[in-house]
C-alpha atoms as a PDB file:
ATOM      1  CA  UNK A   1      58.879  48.785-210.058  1.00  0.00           C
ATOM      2  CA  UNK A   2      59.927  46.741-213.232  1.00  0.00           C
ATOM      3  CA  UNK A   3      62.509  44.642-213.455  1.00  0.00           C
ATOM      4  CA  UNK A   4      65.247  44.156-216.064  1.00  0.00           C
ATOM      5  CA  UNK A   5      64.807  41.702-218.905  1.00  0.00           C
ATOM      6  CA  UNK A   6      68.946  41.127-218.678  1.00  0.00           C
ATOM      7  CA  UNK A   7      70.155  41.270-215.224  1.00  0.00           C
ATOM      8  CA  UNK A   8      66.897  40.708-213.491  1.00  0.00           C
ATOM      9  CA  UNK A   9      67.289  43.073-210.948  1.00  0.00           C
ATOM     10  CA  UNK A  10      64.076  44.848-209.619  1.00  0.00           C
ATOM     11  CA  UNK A  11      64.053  48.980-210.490  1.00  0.00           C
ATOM     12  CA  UNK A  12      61.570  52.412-210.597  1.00  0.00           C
ATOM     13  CA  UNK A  13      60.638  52.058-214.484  1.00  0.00           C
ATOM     14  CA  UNK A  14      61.845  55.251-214.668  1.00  0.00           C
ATOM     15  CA  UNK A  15      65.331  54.353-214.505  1.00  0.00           C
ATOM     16  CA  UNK A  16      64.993  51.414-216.993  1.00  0.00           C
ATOM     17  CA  UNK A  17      64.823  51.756-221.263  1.00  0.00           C
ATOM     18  CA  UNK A  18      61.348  50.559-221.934  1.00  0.00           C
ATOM     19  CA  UNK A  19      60.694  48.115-225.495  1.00  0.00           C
ATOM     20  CA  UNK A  20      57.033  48.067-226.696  1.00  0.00           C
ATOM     21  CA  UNK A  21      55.821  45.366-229.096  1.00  0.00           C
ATOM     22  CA  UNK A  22      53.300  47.686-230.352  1.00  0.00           C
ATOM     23  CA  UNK A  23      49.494  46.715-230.775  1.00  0.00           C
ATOM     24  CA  UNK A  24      49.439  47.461-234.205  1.00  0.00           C
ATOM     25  CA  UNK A  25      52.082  45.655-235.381  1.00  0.00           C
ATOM     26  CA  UNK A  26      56.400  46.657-234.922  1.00  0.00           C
ATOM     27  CA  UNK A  27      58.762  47.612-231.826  1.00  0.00           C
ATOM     28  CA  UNK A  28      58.832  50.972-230.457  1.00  0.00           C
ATOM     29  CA  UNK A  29      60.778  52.922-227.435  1.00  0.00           C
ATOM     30  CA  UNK A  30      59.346  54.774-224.599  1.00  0.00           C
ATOM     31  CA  UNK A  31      56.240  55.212-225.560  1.00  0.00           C
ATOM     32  CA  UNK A  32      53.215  53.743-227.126  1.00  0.00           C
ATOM     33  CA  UNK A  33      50.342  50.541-226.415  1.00  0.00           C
ATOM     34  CA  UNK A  34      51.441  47.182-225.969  1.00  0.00           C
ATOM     35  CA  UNK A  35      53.389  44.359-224.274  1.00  0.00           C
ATOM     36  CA  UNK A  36      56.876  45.664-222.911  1.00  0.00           C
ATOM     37  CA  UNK A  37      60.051  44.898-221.888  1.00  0.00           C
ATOM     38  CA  UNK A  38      62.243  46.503-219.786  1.00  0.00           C
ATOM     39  CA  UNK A  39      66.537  47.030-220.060  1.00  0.00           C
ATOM     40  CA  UNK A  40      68.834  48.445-217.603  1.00  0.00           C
ATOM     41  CA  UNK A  41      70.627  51.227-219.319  1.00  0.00           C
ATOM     42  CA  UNK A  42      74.068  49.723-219.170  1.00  0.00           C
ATOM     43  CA  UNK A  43      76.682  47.957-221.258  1.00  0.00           C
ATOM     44  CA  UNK A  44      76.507  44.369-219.658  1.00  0.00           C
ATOM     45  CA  UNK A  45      72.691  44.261-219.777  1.00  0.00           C
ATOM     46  CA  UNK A  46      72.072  45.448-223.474  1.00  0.00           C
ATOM     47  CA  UNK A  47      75.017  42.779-224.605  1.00  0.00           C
ATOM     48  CA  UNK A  48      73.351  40.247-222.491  1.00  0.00           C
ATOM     49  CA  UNK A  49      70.290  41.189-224.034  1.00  0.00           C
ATOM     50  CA  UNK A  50      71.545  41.084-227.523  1.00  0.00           C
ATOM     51  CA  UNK A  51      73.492  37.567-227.252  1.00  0.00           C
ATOM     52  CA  UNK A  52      70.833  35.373-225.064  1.00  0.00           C
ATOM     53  CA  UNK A  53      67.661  37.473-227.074  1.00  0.00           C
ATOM     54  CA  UNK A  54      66.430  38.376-223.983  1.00  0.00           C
ATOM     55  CA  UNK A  55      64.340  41.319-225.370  1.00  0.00           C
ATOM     56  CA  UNK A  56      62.804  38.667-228.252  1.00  0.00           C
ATOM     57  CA  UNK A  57      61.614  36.313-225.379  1.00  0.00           C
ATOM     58  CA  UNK A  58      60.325  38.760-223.159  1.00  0.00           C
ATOM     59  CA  UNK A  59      58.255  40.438-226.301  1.00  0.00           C
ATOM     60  CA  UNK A  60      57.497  37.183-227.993  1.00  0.00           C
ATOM     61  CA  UNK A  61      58.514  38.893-231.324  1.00  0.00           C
ATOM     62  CA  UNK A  62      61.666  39.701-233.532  1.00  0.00           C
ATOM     63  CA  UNK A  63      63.339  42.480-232.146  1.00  0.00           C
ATOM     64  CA  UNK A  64      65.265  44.310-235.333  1.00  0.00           C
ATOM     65  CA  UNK A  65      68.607  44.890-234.770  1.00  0.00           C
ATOM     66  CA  UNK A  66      68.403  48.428-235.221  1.00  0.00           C
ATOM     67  CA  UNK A  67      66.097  48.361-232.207  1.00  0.00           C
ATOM     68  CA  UNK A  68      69.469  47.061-230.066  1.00  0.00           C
ATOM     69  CA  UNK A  69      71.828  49.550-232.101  1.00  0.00           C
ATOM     70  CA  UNK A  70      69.209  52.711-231.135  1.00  0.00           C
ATOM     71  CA  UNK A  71      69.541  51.662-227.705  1.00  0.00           C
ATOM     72  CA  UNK A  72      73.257  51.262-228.184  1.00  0.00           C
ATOM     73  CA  UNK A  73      73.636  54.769-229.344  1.00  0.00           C
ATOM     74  CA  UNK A  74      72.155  56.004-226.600  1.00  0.00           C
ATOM     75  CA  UNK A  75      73.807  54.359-224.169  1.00  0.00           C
ATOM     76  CA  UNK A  76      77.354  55.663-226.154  1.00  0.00           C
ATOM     77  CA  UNK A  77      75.745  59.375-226.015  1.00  0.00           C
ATOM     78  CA  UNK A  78      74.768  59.166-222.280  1.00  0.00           C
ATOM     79  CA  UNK A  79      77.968  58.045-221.368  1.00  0.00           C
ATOM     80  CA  UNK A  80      79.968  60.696-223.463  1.00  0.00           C
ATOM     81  CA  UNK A  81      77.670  63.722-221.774  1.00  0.00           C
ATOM     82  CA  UNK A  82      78.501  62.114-218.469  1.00  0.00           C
ATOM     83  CA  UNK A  83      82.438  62.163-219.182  1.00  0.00           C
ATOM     84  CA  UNK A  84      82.237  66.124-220.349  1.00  0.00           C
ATOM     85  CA  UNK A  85      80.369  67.245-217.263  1.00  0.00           C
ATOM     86  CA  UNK A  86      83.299  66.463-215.110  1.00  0.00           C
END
């Protein structure tokens, strides 16, 4: 169980976008060594996240903002898959 940088709310990890601050320096997704942070994959969390830099805190670090716009994307893609399999 992790729980969601943005909304707080306690969930498997494998439901939740995982942020690494990397141990070798820079920010990765899903995979890799280091301290994480972990997003809800919805709108309201990942603009939450973005305005209050709730993903800086949590890593102690900058977070880029292509970091935020990759995770943006994703969310856009999931939720346009979603609409065609109705």
């Amino acid at each position: 169980m992790r729980r969601c940088v943005s909304c707080r709310q306690l969930c498997d990890r494998t439901l939740l976008w995982r942020v690494i601050r990397l141990a070798a320096g820079g920010i990765a997704l899903d995979q890799g060594m280091g301290r994480s942070a972990y997003l809800c994959p919805s709108g309201g969390c990942l603009d939450d996240a973005r305005r209050k830099k709730r993903l800086q805190r949590a890593l102690r670090c900058q977070v880029a903002d292509s970091i935020v716009d990759a995770l943006e994307l994703r969310l856009r893609t999931s939720a346009a898959s979603g609409s065609e399999a109705r």
